[in-house]
N, C-alpha and C. Protein backbone atom coordinates (compact mmCIF):
# COMPACT_ATOMS: atom_id res chain seq x y z
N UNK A 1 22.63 -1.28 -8.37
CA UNK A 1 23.18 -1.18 -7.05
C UNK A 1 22.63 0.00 -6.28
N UNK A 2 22.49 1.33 -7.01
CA UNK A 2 21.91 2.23 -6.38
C UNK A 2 20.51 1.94 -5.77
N UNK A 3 19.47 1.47 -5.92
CA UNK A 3 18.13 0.83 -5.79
C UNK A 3 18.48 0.07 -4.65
N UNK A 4 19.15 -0.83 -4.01
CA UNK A 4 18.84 -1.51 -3.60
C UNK A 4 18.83 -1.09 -1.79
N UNK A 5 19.77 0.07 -1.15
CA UNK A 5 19.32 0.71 -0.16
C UNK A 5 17.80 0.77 0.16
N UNK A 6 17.31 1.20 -0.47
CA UNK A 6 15.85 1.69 -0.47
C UNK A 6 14.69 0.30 -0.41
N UNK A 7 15.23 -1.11 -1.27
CA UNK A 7 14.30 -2.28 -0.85
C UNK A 7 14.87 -2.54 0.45
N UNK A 8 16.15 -2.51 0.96
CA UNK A 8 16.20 -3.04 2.16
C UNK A 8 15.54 -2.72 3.69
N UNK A 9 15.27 -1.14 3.33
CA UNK A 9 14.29 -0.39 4.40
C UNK A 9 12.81 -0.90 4.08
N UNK A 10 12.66 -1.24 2.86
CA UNK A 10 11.54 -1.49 3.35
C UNK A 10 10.93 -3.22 3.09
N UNK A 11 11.91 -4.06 2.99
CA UNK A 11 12.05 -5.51 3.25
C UNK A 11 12.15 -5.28 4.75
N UNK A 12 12.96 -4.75 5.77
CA UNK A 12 12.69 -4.98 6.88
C UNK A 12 11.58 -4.27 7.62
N UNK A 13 11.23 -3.47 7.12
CA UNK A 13 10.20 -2.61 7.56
C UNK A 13 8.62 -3.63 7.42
N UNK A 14 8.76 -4.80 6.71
CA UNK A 14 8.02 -5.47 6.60
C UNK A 14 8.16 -7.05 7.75
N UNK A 15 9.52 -7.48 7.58
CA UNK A 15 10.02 -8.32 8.05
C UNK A 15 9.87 -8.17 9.86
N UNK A 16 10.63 -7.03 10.09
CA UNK A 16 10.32 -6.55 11.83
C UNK A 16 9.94 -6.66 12.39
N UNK A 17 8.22 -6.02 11.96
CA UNK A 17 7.11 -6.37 13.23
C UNK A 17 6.36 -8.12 12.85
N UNK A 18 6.55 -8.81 11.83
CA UNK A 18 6.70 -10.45 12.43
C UNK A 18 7.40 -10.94 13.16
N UNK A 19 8.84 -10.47 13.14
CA UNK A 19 9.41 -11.09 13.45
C UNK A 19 9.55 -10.86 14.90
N UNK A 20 9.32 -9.58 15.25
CA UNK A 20 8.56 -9.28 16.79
C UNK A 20 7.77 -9.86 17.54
N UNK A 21 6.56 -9.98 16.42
CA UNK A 21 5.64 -10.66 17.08
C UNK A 21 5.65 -12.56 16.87
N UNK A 22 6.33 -12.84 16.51
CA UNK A 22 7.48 -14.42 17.02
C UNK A 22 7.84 -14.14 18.21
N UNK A 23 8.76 -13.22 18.23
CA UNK A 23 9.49 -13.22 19.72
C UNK A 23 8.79 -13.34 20.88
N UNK A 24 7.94 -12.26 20.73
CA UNK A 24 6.92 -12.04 22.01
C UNK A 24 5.60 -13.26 22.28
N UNK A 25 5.42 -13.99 20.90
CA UNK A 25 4.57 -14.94 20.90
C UNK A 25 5.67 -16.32 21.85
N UNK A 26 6.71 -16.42 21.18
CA UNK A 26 7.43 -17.46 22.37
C UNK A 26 7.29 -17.16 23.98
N UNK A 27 7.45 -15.78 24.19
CA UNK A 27 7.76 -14.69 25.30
C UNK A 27 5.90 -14.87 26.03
N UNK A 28 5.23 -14.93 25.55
CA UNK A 28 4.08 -15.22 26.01
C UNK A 28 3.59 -16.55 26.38
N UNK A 29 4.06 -17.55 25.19
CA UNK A 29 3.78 -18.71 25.40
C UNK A 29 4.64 -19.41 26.49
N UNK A 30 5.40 -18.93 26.93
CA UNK A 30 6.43 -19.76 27.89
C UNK A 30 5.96 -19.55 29.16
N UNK A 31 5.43 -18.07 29.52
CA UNK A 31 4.96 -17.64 30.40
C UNK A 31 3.92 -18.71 30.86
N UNK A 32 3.02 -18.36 29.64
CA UNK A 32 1.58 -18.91 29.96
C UNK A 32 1.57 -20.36 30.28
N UNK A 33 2.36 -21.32 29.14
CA UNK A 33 2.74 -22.51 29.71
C UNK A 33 3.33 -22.99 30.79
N UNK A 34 3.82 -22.30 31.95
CA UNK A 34 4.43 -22.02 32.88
C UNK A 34 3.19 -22.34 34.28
N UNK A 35 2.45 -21.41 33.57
CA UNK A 35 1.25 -20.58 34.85
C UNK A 35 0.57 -22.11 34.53
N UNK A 36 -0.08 -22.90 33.64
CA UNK A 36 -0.94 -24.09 33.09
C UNK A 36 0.21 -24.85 34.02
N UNK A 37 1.31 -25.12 33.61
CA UNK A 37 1.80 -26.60 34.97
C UNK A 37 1.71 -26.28 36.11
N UNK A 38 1.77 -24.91 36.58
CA UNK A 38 1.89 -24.96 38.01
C UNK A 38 0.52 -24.52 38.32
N UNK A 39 -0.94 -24.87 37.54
CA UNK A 39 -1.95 -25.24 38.11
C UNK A 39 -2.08 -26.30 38.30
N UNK A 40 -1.56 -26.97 36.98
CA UNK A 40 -1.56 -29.05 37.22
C UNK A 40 -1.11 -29.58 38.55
N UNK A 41 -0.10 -29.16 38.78
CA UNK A 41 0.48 -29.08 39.66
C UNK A 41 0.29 -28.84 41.33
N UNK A 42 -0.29 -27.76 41.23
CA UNK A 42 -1.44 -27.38 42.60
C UNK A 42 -1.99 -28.52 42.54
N UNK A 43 -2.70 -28.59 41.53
CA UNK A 43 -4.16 -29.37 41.63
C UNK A 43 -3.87 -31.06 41.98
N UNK A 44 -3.03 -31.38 41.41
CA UNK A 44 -2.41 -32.80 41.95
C UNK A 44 -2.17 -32.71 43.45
N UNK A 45 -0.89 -31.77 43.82
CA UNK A 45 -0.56 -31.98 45.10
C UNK A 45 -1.78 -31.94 46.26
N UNK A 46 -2.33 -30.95 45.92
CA UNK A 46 -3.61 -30.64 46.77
C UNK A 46 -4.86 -31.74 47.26
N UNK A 47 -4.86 -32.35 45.90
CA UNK A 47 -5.92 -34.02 46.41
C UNK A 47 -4.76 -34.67 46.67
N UNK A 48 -3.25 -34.91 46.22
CA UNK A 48 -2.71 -35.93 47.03
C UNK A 48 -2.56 -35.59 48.57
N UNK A 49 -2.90 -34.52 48.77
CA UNK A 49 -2.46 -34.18 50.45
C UNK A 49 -4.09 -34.10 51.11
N UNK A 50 -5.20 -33.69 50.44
CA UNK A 50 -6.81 -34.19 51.23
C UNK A 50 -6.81 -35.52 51.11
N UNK A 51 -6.30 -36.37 50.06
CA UNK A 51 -6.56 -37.99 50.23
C UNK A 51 -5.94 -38.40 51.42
N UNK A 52 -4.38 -37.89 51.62
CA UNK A 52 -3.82 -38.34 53.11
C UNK A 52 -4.52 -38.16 54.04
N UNK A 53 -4.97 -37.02 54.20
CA UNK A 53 -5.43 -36.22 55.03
C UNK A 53 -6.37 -36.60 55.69
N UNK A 54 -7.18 -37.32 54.94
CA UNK A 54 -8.88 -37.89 54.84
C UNK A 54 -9.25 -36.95 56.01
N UNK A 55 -9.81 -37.73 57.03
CA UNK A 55 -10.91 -37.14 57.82
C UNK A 55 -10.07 -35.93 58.76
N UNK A 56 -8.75 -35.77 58.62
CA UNK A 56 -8.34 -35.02 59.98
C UNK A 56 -9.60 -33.98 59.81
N UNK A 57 -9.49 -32.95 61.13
CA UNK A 57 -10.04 -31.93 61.33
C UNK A 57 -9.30 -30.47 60.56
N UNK A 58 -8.34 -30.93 60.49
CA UNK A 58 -7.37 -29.53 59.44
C UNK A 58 -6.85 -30.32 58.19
N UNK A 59 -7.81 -31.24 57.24
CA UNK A 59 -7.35 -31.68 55.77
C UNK A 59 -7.55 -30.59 55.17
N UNK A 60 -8.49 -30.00 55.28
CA UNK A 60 -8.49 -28.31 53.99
C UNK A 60 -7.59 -27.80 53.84
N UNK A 61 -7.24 -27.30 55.78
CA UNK A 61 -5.98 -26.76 55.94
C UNK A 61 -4.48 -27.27 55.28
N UNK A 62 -4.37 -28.39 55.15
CA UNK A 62 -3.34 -29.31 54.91
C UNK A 62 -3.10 -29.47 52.86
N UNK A 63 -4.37 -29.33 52.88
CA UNK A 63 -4.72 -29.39 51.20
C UNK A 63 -4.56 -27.82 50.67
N UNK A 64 -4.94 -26.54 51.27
CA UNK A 64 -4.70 -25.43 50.88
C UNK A 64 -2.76 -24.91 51.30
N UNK A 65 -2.49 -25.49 52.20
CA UNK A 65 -0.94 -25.26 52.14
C UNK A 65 -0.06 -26.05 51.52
N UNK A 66 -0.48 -27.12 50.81
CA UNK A 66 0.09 -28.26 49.92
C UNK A 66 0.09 -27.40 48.36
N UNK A 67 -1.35 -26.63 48.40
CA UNK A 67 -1.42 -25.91 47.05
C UNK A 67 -0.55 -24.74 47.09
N UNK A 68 -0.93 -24.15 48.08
CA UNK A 68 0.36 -22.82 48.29
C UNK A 68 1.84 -23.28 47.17
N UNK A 69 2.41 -24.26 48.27
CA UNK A 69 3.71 -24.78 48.23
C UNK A 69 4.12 -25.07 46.79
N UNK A 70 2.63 -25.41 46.01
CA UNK A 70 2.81 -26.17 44.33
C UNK A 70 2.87 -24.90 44.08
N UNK A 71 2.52 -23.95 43.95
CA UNK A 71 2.20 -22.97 43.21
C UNK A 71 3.14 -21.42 43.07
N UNK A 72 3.94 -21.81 43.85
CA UNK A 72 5.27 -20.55 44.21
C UNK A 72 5.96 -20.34 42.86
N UNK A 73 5.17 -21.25 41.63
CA UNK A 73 6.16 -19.91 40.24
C UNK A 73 4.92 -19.14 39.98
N UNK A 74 3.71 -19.36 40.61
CA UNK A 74 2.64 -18.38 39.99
C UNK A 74 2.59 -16.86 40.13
N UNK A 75 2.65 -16.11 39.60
CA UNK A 75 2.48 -14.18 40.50
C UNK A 75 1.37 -14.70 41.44
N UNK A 76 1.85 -13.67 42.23
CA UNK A 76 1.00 -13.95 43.90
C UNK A 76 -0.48 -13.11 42.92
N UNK A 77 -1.93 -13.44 43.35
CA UNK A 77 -3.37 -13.29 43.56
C UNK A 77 -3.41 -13.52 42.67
N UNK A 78 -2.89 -14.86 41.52
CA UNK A 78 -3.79 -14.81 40.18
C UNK A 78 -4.60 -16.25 40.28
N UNK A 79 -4.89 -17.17 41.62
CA UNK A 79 -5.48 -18.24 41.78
C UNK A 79 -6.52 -17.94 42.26
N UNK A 80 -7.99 -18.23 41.50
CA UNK A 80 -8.73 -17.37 41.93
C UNK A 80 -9.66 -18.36 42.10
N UNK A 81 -9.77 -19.46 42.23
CA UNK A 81 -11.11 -20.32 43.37
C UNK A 81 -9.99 -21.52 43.60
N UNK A 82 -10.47 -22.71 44.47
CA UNK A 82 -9.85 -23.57 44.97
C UNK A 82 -11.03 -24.41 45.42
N UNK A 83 -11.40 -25.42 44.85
CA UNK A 83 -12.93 -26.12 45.26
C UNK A 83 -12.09 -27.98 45.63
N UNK A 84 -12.63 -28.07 46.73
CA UNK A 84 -12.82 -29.41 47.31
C UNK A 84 -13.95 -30.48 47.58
N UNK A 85 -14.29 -31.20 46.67
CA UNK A 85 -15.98 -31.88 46.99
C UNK A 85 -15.21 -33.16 46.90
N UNK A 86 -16.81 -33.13 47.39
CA UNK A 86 -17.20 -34.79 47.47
C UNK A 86 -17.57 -35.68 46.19
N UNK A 87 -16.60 -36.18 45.52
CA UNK A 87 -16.78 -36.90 44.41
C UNK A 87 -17.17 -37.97 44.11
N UNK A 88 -18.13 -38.55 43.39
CA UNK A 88 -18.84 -39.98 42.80
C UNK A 88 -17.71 -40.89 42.61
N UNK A 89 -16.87 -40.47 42.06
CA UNK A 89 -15.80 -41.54 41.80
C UNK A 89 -15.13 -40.75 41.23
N UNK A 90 -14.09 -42.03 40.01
CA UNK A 90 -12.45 -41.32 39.70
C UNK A 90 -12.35 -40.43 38.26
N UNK A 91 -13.82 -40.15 37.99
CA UNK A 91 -13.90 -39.82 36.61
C UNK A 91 -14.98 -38.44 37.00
N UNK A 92 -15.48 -38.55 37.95
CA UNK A 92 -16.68 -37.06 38.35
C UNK A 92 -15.83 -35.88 38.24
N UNK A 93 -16.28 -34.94 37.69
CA UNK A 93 -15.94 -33.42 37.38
C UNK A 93 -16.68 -32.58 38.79
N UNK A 94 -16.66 -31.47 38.51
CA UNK A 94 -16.41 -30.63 39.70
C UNK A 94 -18.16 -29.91 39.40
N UNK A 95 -18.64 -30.44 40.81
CA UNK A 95 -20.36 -29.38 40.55
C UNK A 95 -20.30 -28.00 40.31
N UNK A 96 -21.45 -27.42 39.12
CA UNK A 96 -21.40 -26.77 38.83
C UNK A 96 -21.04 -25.46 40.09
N UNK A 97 -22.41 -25.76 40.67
CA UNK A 97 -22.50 -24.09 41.59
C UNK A 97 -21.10 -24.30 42.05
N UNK A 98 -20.61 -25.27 43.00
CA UNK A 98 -18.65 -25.20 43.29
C UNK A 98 -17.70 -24.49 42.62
N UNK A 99 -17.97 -24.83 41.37
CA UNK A 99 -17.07 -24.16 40.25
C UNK A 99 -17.25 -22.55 40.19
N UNK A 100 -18.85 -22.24 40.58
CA UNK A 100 -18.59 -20.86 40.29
C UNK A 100 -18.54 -20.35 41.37
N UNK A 101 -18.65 -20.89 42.66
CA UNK A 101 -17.96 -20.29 43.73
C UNK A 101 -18.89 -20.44 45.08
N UNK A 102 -20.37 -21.17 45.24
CA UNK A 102 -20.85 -20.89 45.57
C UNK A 102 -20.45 -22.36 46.30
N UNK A 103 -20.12 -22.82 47.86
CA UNK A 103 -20.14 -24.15 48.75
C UNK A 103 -21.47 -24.58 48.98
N UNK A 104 -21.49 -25.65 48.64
CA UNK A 104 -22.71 -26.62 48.92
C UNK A 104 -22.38 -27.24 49.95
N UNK A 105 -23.34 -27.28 51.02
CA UNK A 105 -22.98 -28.41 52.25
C UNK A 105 -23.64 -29.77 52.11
N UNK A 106 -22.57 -30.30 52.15
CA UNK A 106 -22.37 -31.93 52.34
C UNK A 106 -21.27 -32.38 50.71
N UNK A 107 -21.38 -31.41 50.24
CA UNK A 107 -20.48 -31.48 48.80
C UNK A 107 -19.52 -30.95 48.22
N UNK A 108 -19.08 -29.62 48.94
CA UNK A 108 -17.73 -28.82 48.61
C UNK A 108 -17.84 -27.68 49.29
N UNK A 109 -16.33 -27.51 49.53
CA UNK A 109 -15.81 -26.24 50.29
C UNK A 109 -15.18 -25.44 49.02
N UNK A 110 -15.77 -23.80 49.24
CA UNK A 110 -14.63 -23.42 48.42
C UNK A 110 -14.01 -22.33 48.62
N UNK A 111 -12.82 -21.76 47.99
CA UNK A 111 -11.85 -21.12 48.52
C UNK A 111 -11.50 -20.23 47.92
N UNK A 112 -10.97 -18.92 48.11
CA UNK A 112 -10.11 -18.33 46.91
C UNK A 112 -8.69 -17.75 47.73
N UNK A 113 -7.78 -17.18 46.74
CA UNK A 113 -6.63 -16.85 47.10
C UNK A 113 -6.17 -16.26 48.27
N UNK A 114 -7.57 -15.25 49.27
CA UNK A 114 -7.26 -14.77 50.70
C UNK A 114 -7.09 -16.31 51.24
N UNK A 115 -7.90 -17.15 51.42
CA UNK A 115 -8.10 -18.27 52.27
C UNK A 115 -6.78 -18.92 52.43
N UNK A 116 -5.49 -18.73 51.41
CA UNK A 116 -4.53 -19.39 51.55
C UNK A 116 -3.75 -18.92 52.31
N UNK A 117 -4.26 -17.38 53.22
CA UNK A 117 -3.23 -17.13 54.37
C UNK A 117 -3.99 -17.38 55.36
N UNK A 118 -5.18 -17.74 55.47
CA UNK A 118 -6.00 -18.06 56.82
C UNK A 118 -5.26 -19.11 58.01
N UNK A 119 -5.05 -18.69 58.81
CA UNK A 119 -4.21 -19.59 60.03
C UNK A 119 -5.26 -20.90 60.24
N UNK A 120 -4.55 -21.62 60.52
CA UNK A 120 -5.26 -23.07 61.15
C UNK A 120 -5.81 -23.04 62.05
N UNK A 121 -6.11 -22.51 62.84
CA UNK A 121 -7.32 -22.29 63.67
C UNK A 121 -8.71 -21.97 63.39
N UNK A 122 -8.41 -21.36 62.15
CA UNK A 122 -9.70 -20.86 61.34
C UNK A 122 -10.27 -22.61 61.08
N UNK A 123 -10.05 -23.12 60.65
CA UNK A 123 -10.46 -24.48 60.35
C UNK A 123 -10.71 -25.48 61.30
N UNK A 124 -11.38 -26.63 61.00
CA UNK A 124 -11.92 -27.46 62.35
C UNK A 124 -13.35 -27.41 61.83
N UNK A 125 -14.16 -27.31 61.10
CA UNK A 125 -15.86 -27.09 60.96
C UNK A 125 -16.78 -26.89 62.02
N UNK A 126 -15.88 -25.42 62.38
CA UNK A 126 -17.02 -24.50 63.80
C UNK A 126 -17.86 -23.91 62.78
N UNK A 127 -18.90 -23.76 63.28
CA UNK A 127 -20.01 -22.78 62.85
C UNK A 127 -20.90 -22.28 63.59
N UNK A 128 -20.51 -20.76 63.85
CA UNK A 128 -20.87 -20.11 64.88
C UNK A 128 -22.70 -19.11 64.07
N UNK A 129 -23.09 -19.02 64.74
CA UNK A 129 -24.37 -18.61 64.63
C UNK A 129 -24.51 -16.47 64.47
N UNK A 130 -23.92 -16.56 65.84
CA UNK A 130 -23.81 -15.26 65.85
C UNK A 130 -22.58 -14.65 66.52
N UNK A 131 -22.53 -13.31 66.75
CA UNK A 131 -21.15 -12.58 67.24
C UNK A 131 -20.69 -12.10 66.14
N UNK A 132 -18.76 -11.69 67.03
CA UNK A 132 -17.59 -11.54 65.99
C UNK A 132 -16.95 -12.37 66.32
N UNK A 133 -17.48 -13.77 65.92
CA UNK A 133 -16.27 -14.84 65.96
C UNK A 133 -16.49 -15.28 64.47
N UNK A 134 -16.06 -16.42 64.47
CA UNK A 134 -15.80 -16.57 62.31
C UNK A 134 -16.89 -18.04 62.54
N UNK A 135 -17.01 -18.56 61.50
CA UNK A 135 -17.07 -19.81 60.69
C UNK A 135 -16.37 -20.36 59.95
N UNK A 136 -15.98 -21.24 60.29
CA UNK A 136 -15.02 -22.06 59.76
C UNK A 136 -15.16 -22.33 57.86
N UNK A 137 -14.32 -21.72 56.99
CA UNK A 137 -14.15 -22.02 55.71
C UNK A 137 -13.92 -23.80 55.57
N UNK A 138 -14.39 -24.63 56.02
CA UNK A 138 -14.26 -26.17 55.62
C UNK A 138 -15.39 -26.50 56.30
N UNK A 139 -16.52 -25.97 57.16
CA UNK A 139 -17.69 -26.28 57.58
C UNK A 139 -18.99 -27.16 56.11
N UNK A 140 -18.31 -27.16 54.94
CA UNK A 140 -19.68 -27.37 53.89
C UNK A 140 -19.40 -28.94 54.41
N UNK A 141 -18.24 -29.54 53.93
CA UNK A 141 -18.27 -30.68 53.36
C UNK A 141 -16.82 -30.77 54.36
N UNK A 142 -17.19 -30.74 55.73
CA UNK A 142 -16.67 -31.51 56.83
C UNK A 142 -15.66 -32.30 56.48
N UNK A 143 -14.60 -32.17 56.61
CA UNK A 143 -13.53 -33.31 56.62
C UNK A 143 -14.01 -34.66 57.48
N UNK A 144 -14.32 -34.45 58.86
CA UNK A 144 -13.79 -35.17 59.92
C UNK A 144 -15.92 -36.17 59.09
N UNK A 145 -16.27 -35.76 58.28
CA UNK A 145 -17.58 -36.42 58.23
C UNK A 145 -17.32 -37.70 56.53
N UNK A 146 -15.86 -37.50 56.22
CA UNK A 146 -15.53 -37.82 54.72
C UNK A 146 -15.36 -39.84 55.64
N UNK A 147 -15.46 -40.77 54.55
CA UNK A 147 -15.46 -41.66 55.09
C UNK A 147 -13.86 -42.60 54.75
N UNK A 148 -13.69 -42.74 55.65
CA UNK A 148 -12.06 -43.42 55.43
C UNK A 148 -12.03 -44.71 56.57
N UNK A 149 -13.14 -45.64 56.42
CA UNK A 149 -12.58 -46.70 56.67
C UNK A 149 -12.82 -48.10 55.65
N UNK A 150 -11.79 -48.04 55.60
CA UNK A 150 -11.72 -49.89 54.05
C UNK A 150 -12.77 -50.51 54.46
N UNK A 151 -13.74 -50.66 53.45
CA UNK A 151 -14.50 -51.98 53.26
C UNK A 151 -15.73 -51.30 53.90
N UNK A 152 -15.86 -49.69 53.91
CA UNK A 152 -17.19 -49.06 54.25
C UNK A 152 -17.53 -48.11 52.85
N UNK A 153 -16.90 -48.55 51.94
CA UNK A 153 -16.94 -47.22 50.82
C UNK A 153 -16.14 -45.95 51.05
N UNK A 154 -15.02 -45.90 50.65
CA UNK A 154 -14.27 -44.88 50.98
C UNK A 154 -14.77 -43.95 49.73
N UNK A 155 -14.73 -42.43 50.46
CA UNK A 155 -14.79 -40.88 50.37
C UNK A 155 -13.78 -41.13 48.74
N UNK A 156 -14.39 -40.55 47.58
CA UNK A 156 -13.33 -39.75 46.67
C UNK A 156 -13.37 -38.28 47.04
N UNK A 157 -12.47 -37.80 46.86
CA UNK A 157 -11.61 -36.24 47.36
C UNK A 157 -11.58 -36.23 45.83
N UNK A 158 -12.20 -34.45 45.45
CA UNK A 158 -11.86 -33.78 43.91
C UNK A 158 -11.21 -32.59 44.37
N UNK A 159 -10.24 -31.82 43.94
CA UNK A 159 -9.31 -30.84 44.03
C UNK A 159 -9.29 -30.20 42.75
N UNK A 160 -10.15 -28.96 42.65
CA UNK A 160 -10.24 -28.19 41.33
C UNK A 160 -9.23 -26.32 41.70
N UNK A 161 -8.35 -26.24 41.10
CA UNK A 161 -8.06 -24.91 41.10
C UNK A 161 -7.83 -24.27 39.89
N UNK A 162 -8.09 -23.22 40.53
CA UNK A 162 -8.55 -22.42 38.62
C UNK A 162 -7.46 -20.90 38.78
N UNK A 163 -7.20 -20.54 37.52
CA UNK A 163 -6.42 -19.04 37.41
C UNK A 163 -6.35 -18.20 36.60
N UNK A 164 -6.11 -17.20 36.63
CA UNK A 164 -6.25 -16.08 35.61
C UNK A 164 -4.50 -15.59 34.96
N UNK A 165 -4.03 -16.15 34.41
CA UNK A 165 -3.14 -15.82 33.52
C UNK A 165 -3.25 -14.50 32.50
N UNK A 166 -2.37 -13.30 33.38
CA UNK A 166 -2.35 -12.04 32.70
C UNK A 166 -1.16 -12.11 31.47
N UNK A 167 -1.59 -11.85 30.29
CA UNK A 167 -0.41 -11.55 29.51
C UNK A 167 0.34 -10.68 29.62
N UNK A 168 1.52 -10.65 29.05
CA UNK A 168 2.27 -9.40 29.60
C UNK A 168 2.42 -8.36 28.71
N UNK A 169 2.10 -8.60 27.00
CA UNK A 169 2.39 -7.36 26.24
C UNK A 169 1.04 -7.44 25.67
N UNK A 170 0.17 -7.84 25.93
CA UNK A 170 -0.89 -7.71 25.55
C UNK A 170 -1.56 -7.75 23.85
N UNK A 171 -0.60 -8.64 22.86
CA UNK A 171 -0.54 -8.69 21.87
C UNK A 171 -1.93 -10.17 21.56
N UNK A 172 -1.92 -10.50 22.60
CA UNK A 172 -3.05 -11.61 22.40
C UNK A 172 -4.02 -12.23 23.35
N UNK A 173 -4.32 -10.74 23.76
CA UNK A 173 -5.41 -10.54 24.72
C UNK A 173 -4.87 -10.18 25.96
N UNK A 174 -5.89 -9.58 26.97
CA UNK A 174 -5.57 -9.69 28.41
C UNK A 174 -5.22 -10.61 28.71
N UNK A 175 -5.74 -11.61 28.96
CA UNK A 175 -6.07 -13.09 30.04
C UNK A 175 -6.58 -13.79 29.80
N UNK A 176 -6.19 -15.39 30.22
CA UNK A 176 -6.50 -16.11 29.84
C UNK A 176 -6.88 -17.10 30.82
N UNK A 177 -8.17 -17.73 30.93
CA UNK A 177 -8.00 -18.58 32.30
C UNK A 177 -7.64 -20.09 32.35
N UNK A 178 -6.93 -20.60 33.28
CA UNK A 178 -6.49 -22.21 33.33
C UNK A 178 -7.21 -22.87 34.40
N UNK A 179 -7.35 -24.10 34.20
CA UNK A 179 -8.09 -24.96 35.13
C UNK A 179 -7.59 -26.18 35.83
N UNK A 180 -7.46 -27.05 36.24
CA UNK A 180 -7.32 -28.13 36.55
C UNK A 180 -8.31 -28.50 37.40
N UNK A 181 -8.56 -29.72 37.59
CA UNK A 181 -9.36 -30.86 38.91
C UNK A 181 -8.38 -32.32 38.47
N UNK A 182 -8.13 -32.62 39.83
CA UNK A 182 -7.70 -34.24 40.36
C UNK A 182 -8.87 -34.89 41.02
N UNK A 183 -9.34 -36.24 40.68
CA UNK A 183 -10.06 -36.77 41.61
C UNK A 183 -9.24 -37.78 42.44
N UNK A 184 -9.06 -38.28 43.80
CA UNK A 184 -8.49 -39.44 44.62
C UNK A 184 -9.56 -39.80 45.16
N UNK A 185 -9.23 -41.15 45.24
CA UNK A 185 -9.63 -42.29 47.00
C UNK A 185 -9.14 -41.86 47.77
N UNK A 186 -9.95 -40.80 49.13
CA UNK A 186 -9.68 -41.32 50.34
C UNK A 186 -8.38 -41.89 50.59
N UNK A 187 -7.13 -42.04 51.31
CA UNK A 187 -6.90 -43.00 52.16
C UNK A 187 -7.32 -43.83 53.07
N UNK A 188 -7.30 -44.64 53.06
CA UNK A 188 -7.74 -45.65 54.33
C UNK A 188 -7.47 -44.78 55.47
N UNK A 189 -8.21 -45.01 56.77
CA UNK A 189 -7.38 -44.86 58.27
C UNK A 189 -8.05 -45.91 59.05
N UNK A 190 -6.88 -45.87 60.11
CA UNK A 190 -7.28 -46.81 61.52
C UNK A 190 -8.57 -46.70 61.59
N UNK A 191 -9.17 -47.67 61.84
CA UNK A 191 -10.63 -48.10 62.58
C UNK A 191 -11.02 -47.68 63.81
N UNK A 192 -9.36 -47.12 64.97
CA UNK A 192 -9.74 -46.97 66.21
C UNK A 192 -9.91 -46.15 66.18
């Protein structure tokens, strides 16, 4: 009986820091699984709102505040590109240079986390030459040029957003990054 004080300090002294690092491994994983749906999530709403959208002149606009709206359990600046192209069909992945950030014209616009406070005026595909006036962030791959009328080959819309998931105790790394892409059809629109 005397002995046995002494295994118990150090049965838990062993037991503790697993059983810590359980805790914090749930405590991480919930997080992180958290930040992964509410990219899915973006990333769905965002082509379901450019497919509506098709050709308006403010679909970017309409598709970057659709993502906003998905994304309100994320910590604010950890969405760090937002790419919109022009997709082959319902199975095409997201072009490379897009992905790493660079807009191709006639094939994707892309975006990162400032762009999601840019006012709607910024948008419309102006492209100004010179001055201090702006260029329009949706000028690559033109909305109002995407094709949305039935029975002409309708436009697929891809919606890729990507993020940086910070851990919080740092027991299994800094960060981690998440991805998603949706591809849609176009909606149809009026002919007139």
């Amino acid at each position: 009986m005397r002995g046995d004080s002494g295994a118990v300090i150090v049965e838990s002294a062993i037991i503790t820091p697993l059983l810590m690092l359980f805790v914090f491994g749930i405590f991480e994983f919930g997080f992180a699984f958290r930040d992964y749906l509410a990219v899915a999530n973006s990333a769905r709403d965002g082509a379901r709102e450019a497919s509506v959208a098709a050709d308006a002149a403010d679909a970017d606009y309409r598709m970057l505040r659709s993502i906003q709206r998905a994304s309100v359990a994320l910590p604010d600046g950890v969405i760090e590109r937002i790419v919109i192209w022009k997709a082959a069909g319902p199975t095409d992945t997201v072009p490379t240079s897009c992905k790493n950030g660079t807009p191709v014209t006639g094939i994707c616009n892309v975006y990162d986390a400032a762009d999601l406070s840019v006012s709607e005026y910024r948008f419309g595909c102006q492209e100004i030459a010179s001055g201090d006036l702006f260029n329009s962030p949706d000028r690559f791959w033109c909305p109002i040029d995407r094709e949305v009328i039935a029975g002409s080959g309708l436009d697929f819309v891809g919606v890729y957003v990507q993020i940086t998931h910070d851990y919080i105790t740092g027991f299994f790394g800094d960060s981690v990054e998440f991805d998603d892409h949706i591809v849609l059809k176009v909606e149809p629109q009026d002919a007139s």
